[in-house]
Protein backbone atom coordinates (compact mmCIF):
# COMPACT_ATOMS: atom_id res chain seq x y z
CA UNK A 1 110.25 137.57 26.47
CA UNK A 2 113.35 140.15 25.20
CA UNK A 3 114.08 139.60 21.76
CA UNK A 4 117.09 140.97 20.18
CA UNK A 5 116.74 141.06 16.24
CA UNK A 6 120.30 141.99 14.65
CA UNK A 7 120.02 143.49 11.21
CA UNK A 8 122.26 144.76 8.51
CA UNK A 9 122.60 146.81 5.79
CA UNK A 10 123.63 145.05 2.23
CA UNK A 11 123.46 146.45 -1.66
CA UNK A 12 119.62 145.71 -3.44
CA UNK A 13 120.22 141.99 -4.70
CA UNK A 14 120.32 143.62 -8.77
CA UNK A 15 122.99 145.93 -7.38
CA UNK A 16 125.92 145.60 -10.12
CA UNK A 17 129.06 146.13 -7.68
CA UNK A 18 131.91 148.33 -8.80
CA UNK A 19 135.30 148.89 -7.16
CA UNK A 20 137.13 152.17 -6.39
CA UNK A 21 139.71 152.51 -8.95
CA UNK A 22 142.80 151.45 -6.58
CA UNK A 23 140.64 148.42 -5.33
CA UNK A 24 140.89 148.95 -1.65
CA UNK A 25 137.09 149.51 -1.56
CA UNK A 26 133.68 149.14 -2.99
CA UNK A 27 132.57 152.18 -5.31
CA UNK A 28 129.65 152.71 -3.19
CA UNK A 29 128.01 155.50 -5.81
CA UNK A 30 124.39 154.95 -6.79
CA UNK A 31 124.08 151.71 -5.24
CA UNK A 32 120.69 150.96 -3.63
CA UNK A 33 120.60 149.76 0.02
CA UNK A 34 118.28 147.56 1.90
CA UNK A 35 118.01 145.39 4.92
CA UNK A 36 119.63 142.12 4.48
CA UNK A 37 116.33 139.63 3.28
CA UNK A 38 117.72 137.34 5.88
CA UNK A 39 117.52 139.40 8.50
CA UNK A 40 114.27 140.85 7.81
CA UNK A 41 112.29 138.19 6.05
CA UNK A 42 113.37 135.22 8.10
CA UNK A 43 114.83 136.75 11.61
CA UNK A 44 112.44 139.63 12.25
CA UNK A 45 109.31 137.98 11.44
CA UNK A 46 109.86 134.92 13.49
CA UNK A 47 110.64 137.39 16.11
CA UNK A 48 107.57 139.40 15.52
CA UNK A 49 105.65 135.81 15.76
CA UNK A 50 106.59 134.50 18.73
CA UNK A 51 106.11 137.84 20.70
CA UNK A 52 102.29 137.97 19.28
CA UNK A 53 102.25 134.19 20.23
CA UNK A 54 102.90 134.76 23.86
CA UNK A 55 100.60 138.25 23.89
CA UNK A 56 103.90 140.32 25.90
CA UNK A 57 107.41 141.15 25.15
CA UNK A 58 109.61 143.14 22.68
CA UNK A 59 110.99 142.86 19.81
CA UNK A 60 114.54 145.33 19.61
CA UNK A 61 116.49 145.92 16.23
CA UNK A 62 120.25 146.30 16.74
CA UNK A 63 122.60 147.63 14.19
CA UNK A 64 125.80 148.45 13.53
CA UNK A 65 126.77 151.09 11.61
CA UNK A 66 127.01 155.03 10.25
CA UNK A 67 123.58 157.17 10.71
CA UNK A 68 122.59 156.46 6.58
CA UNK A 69 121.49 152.63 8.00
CA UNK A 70 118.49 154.71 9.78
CA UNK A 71 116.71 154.50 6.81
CA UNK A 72 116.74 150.05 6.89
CA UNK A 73 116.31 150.36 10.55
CA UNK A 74 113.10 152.31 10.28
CA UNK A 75 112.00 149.75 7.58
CA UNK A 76 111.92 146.71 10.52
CA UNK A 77 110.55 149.26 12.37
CA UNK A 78 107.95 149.25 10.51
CA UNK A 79 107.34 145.97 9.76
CA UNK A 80 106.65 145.73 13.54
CA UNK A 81 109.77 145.60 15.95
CA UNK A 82 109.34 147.90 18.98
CA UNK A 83 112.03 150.18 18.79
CA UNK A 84 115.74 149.61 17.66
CA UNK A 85 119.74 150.72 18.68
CA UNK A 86 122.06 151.35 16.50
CA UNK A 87 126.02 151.26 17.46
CA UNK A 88 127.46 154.75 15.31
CA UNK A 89 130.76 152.82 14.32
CA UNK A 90 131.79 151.45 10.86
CA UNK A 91 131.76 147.67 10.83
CA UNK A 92 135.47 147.45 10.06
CA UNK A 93 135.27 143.60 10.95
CA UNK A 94 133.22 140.88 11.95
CA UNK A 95 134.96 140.21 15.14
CA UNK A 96 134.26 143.83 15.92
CA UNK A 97 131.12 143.82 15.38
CA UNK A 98 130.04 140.87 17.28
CA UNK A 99 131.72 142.62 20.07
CA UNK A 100 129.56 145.63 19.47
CA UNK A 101 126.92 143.46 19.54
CA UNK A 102 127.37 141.45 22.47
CA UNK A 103 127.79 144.41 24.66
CA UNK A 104 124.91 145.80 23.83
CA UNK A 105 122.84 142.29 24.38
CA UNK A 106 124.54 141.87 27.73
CA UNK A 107 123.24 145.14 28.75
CA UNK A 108 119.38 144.46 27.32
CA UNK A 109 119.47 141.08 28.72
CA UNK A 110 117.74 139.75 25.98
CA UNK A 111 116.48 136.00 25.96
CA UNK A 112 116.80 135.05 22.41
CA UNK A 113 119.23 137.04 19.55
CA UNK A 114 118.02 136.70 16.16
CA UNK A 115 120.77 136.70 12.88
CA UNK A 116 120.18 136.04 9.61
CA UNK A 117 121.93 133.18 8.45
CA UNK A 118 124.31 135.23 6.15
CA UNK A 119 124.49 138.43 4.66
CA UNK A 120 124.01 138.89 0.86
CA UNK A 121 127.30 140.69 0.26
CA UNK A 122 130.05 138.93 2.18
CA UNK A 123 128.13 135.56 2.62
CA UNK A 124 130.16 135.04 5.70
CA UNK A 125 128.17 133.54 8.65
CA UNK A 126 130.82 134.65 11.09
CA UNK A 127 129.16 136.97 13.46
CA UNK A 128 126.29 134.80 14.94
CA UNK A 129 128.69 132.43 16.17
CA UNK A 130 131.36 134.74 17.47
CA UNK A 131 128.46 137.02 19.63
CA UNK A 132 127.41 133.57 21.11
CA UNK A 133 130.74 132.77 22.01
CA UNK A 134 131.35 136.02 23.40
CA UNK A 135 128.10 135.94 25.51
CA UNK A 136 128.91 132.10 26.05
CA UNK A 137 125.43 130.68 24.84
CA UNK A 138 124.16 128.34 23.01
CA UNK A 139 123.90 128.89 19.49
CA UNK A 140 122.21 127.17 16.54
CA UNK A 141 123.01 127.99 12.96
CA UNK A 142 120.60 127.78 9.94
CA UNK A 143 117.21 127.31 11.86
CA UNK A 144 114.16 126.64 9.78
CA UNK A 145 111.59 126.37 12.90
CA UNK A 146 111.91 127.73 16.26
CA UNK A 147 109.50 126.98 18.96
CA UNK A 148 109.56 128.45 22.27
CA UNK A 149 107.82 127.14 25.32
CA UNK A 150 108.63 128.39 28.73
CA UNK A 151 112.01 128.68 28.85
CA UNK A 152 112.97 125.99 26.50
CA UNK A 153 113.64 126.67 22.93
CA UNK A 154 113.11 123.76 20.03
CA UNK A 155 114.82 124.44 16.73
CA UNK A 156 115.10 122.29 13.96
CA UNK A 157 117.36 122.51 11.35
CA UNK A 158 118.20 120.86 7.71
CA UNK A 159 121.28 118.58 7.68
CA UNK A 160 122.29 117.16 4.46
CA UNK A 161 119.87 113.88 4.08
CA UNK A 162 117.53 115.14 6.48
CA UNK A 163 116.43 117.42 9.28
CA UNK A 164 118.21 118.37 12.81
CA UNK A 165 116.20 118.77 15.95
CA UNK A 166 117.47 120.16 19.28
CA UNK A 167 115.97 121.71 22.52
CA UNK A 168 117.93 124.11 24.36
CA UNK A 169 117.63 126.78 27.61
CA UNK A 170 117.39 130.15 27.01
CA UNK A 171 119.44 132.56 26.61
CA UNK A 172 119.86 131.06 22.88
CA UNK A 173 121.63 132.75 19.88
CA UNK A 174 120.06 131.09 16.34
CA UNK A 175 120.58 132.40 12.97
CA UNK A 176 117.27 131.84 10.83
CA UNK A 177 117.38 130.52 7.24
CA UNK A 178 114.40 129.63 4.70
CA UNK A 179 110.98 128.23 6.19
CA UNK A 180 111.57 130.04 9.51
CA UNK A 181 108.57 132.24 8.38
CA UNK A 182 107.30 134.00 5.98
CA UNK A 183 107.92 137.96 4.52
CA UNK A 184 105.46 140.76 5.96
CA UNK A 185 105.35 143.69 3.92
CA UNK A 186 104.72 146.82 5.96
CA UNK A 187 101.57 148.44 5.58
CA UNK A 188 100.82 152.28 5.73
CA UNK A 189 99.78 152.60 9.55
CA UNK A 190 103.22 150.65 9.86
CA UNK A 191 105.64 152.90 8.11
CA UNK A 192 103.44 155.90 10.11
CA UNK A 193 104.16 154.30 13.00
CA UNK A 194 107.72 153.54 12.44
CA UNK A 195 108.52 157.59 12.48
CA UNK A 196 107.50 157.70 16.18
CA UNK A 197 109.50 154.35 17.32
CA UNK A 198 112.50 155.04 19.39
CA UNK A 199 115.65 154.64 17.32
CA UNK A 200 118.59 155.44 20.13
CA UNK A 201 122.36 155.52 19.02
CA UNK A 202 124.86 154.51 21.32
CA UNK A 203 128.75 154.90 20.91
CA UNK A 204 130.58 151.90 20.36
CA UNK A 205 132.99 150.49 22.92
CA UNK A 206 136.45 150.00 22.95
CA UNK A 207 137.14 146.80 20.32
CA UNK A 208 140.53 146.65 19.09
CA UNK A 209 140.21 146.07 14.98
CA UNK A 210 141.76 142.54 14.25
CA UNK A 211 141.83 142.07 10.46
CA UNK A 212 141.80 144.85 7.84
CA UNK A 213 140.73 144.62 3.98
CA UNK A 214 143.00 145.93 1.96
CA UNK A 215 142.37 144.73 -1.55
CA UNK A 216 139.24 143.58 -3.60
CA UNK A 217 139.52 141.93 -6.99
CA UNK A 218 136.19 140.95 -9.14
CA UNK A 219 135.98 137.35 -10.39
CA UNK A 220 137.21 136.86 -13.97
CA UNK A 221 134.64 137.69 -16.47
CA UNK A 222 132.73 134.19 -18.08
CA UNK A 223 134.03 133.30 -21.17
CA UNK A 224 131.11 133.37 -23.81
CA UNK A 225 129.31 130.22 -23.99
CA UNK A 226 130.18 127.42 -26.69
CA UNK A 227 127.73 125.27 -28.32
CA UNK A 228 128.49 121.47 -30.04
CA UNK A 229 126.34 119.40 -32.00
CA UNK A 230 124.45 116.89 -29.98
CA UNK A 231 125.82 113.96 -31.47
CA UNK A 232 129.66 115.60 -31.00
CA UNK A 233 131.12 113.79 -28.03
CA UNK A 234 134.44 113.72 -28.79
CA UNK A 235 134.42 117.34 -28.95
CA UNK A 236 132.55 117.62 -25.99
CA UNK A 237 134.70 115.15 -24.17
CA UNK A 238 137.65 117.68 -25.21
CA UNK A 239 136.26 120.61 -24.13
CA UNK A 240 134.93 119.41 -20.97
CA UNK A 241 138.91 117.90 -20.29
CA UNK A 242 141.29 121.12 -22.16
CA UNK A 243 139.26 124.14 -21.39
CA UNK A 244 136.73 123.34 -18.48
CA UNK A 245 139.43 120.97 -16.95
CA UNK A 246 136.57 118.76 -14.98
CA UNK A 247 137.30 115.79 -16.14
């Protein structure tokens, strides 16, 4: 069994995010980077599972982006994938990127493609679906459980009041969310071995760029909080109705 893990790079989750002072970017100075917990906690260890399950198979890390991501790549390395590609192009959009990615899983041939079910930073949960649709697979968004026997896939998923659960052929896109497994820490033979893993760097291909960014703003600071007496309702009441305007 192929297994295609897709992995990004997002800030440390403490990161305090500052924009360039024009606002057409994020001030990316001193900010700590590491793979999105998603993507490695959930995505790569299920991964990792189900190929020590079966006793064959591979587990591949794909990313896309500039040659500083080597350094989160080499962490799933170590953690246990096999070896990893990255795509040396700037993920200028999601669209583009789940074109980046779908040529690359076309050409691998892979029978399942791991995502995270968001990234930290943008919170988007766009490019799991578009790669699917691209590849025209089946895809399955938020799994908690994935079970693979033969060539039939069983995910379950929550759904509000309760759980979701489907069985699909492979080839299968999912993205993982909480309870598909649990974090691995990489241990010292790991990281060794992670220096000697194959890490190969392919050129993107031709994707025209649909959507550009070309301003960020930061949320309004909170205002500072306000406290009542207990007993107070009607000013509660009023505040809740003139300033929080919920009611």
């Amino acid at each position: 069994m192929k297994l295609l893990v897709c992995v990004s790079k997002t800030p440390e989750t403490t990161t305090k995010i500052q924009l360039t002072g024009d606002g057409s970017d994020v001030d990316t100075s001193g900010v700590k980077y590491i793979m999105n917990p998603y993507d490695e906690w959930y995505a790569l260890v299920r991964a990792l599972e189900l190929k020590e399950a079966a006793g064959s198979g591979s587990v591949t890390l794909l990313n896309v982006g500039p040659a500083d991501n080597d350094s989160v790549i080499r962490k799933g390395l170590a953690v246990g994938a096999d070896d990893a590609i990255r795509v040396d192009a700037e993920g200028s959009s999601s669209l583009f990127i789940a074109k980046q990615i779908a040529a690359q899983a076309k050409e691998g041939n892979y029978d399942i493609l791991f995502f995270g079910k968001e990234t930290i930073d943008y919170n988007g949960s766009e490019v799991g679906a578009m790669v699917a649709e691209l590849l025209d697979v089946v895809y399955v968004h938020e799994a908690s459980k994935l079970e693979v026997s033969g060539t039939t896939a069983t995910v379950t998923r929550d759904i509000e009041g309760g759980v979701e659960i489907v069985e699909v052929e492979l080839p299968l896109v999912v993205s993982a969310a909480k309870g598909m497994a649990e974090q691995r820490i990489p241990n010292m033979r790991g990281i060794m071995m992670a220096k000697r893993k194959p890490l190969k760097v392919v050129p993107a291909v031709d994707a025209a760029v649909s959507t550009k960014v070309t301003h960020y703003d930061l949320p309004p600071e909170k205002s500072a909080v306000k406290l009542i007496e207990p007993d107070d309702m009607t000013e509660l009441v009023r505040l809740l109705h003139e300033e929080a305007k919920v009611i």
